[in-house]
C-alpha atoms as a PDB file:
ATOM      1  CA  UNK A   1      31.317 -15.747  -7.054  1.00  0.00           C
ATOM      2  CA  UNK A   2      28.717 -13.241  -6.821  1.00  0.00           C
ATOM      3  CA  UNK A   3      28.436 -10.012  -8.935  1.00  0.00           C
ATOM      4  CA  UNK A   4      26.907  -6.582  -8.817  1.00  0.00           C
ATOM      5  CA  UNK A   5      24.139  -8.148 -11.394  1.00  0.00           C
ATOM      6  CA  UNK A   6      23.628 -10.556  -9.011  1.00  0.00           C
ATOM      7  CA  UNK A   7      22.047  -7.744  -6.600  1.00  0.00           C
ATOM      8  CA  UNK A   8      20.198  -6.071  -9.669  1.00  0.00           C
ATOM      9  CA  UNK A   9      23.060  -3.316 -10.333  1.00  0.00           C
ATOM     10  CA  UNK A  10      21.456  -3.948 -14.168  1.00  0.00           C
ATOM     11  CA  UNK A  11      17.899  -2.911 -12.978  1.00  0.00           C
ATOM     12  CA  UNK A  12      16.515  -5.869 -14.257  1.00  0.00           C
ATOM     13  CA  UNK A  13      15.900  -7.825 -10.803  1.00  0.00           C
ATOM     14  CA  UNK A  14      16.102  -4.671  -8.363  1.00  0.00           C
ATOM     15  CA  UNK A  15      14.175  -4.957  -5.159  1.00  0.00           C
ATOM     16  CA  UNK A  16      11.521  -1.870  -5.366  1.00  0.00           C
ATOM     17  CA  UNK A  17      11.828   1.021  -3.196  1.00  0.00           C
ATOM     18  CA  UNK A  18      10.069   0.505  -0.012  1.00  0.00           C
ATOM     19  CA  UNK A  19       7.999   3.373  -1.343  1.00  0.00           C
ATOM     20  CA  UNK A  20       7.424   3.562  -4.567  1.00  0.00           C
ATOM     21  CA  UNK A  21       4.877   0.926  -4.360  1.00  0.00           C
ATOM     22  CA  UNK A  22       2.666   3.092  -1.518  1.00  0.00           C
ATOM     23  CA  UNK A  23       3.343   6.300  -4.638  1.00  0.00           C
ATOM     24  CA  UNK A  24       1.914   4.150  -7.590  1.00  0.00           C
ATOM     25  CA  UNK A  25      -1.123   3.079  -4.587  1.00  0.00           C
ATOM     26  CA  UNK A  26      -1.931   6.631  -3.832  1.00  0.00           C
ATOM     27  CA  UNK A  27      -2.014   7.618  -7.646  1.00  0.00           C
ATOM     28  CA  UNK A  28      -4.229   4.961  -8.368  1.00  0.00           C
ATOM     29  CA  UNK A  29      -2.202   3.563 -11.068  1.00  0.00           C
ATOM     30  CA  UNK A  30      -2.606  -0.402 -11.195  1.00  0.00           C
ATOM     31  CA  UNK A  31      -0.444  -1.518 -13.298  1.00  0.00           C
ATOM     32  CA  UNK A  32       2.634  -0.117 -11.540  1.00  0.00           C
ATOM     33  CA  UNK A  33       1.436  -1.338  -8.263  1.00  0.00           C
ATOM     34  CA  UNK A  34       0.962  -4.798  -9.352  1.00  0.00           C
ATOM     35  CA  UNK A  35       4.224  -4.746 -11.247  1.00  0.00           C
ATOM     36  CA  UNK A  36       6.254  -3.443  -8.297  1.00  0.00           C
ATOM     37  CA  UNK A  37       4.460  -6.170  -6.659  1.00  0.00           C
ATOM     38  CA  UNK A  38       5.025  -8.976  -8.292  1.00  0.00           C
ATOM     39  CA  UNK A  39       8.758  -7.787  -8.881  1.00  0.00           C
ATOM     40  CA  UNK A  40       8.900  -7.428  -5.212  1.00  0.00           C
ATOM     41  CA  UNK A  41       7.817 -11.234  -4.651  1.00  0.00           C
ATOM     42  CA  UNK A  42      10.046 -12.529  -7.205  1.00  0.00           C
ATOM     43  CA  UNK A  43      13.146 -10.976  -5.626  1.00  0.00           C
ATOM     44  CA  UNK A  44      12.064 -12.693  -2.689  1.00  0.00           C
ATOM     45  CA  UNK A  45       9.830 -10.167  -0.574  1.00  0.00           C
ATOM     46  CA  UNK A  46       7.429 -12.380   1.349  1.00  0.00           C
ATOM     47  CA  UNK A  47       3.511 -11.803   0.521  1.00  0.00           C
ATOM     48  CA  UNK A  48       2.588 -11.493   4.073  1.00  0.00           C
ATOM     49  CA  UNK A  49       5.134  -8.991   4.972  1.00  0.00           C
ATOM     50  CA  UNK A  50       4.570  -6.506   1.985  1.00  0.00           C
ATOM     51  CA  UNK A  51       0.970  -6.922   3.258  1.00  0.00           C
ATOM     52  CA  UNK A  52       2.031  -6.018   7.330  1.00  0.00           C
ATOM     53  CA  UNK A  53       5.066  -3.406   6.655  1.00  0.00           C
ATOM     54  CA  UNK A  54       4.081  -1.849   3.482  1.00  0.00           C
ATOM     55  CA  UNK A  55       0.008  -2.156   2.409  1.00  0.00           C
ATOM     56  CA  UNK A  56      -1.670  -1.982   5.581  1.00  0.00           C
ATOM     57  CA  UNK A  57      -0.290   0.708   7.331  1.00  0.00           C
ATOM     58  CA  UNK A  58      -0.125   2.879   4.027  1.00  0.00           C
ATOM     59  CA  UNK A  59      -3.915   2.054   4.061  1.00  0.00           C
ATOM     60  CA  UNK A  60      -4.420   2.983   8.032  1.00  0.00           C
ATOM     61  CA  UNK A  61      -2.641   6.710   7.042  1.00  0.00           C
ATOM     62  CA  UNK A  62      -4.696   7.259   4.328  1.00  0.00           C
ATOM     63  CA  UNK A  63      -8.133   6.186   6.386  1.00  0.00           C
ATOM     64  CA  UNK A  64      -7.254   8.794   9.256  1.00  0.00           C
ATOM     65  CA  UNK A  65      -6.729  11.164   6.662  1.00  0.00           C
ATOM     66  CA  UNK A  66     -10.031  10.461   5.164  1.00  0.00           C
ATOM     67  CA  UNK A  67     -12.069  10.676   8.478  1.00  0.00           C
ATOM     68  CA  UNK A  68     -10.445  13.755   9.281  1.00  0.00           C
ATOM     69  CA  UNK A  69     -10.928  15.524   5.902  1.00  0.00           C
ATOM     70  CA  UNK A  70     -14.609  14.276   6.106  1.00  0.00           C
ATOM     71  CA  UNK A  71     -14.741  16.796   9.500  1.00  0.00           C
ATOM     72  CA  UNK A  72     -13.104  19.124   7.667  1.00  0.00           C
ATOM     73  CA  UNK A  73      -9.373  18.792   9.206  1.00  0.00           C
ATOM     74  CA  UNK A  74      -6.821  19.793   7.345  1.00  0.00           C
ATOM     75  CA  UNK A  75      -3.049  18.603   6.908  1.00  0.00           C
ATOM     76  CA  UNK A  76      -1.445  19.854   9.748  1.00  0.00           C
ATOM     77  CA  UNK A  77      -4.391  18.088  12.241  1.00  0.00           C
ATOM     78  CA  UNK A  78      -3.704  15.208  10.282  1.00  0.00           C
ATOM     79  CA  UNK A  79       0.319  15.414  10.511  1.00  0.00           C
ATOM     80  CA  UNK A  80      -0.452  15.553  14.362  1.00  0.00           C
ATOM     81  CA  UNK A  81      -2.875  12.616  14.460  1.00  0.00           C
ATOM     82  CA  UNK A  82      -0.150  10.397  12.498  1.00  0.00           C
ATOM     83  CA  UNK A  83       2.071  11.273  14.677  1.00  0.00           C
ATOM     84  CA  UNK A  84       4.563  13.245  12.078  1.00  0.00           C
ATOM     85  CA  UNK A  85       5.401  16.508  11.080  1.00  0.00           C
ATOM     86  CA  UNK A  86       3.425  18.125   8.238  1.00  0.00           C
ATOM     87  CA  UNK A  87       6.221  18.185   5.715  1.00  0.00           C
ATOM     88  CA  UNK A  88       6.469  14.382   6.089  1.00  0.00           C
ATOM     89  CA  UNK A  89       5.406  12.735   2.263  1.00  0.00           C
ATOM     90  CA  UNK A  90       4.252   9.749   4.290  1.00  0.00           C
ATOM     91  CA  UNK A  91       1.654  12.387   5.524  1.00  0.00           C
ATOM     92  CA  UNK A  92       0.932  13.659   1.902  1.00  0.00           C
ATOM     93  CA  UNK A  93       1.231  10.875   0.470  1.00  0.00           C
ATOM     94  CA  UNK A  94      -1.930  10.198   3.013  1.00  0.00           C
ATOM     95  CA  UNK A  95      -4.027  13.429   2.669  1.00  0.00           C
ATOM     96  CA  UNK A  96      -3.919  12.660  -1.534  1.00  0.00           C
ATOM     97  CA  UNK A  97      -4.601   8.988  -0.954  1.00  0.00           C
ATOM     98  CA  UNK A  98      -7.616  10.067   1.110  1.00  0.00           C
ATOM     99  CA  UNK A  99      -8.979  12.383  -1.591  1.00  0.00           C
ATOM    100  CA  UNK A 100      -8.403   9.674  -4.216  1.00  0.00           C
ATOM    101  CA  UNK A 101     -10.098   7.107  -2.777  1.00  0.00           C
ATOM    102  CA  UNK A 102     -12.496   8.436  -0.556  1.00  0.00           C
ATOM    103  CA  UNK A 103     -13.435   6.867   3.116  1.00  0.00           C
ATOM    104  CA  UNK A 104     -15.691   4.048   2.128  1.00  0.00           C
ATOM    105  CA  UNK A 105     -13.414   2.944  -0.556  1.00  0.00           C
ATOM    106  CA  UNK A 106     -10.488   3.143   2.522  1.00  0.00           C
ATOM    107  CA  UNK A 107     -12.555   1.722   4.820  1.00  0.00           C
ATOM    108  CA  UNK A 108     -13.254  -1.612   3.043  1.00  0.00           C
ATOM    109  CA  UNK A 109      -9.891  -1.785   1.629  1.00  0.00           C
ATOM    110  CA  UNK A 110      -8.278  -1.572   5.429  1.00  0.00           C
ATOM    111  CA  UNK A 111     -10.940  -4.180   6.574  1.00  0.00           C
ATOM    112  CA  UNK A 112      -9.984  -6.656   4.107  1.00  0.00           C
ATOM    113  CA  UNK A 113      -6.312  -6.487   4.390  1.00  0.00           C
ATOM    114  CA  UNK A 114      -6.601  -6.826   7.990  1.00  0.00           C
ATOM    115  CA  UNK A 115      -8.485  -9.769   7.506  1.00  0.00           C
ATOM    116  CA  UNK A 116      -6.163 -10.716   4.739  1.00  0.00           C
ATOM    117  CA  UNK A 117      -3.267 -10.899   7.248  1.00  0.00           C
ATOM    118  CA  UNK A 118      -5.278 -12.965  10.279  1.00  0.00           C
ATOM    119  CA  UNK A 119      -5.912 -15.651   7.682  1.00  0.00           C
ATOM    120  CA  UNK A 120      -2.689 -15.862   6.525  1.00  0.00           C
ATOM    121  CA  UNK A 121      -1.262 -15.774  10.188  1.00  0.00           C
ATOM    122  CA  UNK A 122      -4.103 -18.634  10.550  1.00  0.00           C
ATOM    123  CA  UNK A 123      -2.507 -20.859   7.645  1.00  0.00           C
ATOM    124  CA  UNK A 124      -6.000 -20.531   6.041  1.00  0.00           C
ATOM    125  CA  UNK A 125      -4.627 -19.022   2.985  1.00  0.00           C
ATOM    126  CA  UNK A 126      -1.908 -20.549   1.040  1.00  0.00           C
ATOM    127  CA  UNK A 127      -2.069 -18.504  -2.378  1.00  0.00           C
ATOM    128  CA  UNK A 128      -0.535 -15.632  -0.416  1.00  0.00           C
ATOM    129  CA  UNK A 129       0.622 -13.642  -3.295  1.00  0.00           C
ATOM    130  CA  UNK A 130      -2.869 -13.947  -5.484  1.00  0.00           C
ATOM    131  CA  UNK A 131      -4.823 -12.854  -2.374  1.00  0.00           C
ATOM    132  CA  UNK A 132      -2.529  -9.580  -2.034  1.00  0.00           C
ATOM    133  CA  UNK A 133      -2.941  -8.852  -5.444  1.00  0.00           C
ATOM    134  CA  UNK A 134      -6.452  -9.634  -5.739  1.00  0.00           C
ATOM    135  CA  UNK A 135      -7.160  -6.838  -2.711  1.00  0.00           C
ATOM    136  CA  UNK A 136      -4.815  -4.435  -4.496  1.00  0.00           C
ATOM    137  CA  UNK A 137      -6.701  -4.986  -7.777  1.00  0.00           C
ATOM    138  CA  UNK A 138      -9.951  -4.259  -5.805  1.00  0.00           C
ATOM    139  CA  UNK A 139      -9.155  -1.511  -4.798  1.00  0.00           C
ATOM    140  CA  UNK A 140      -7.657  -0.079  -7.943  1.00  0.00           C
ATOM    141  CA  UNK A 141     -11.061  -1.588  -9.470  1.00  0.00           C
ATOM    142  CA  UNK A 142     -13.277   0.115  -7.570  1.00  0.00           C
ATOM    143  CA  UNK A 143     -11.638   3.284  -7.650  1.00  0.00           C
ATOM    144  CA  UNK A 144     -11.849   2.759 -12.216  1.00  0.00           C
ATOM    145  CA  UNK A 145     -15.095   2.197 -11.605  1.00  0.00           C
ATOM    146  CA  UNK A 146     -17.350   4.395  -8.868  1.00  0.00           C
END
């Protein structure tokens, strides 16, 4: 028979909040995002799909924030551009992303999870989960480090 602990009502197996991983991104803080990671996986979130639904497009708002602050647009422009209104927190969420990491940093990071996800759709990948996490850690690295 199942029971509340069975869905993580203890907190110890909880599936993350769709966005606290994209927060702990956009702060820069790695160790959260790879532990919400991995705790995501083994609840049984597929690789590829944290990748597609969660990573990639968090990645894309942050980019078009990042080329538009480089021309010297501010929120609202960038609200527009995303398509959402300019009290949205996926929107600031983007702008302080963008100032965190910079546009070359967001630029490489988009590339390669793009390129991440047409391998994996390709089979040519099989360690799914240590290729996500290797790209998040890259990112996370680089930003530690320029």
């Amino acid at each position: 028979m199942l029971q509340a602990v069975d869905f993580g009502a203890n907190g110890r197996s909880r599936v993350p909040d769709l966005f606290e991983m994209a927060d702990a991104i956009v702060r820069g803080d790695t160790n959260e995002t790879i532990a919400l990671f991995s705790r995501a996986v083994q609840v049984g979130r597929d690789p590829i799909e944290i990748l597609a639904v969660e990573v990639i497009p968090l990645l894309r708002r942050m980019l078009v924030a990042a080329a538009m602050l480089a021309v010297r647009k501010g929120s609202p422009a960038i609200a527009s551009a995303l398509g959402m209104p300019p009290s949205s927190t996926m929107v600031t969420r983007a702008v302080e992303g963008a100032r965190h990491f910079g546009l070359a940093r967001l630029r490489a990071a988009h590339r390669r999870a793009c390129q991440l996800d047409e391998r994996f759709k390709m089979g040519l990948i099989k360690e799914r989960e240590s290729a996500v996490a290797g790209m998040l850690l890259d990112l996370m690295a680089r930003e530690a480090s320029g």
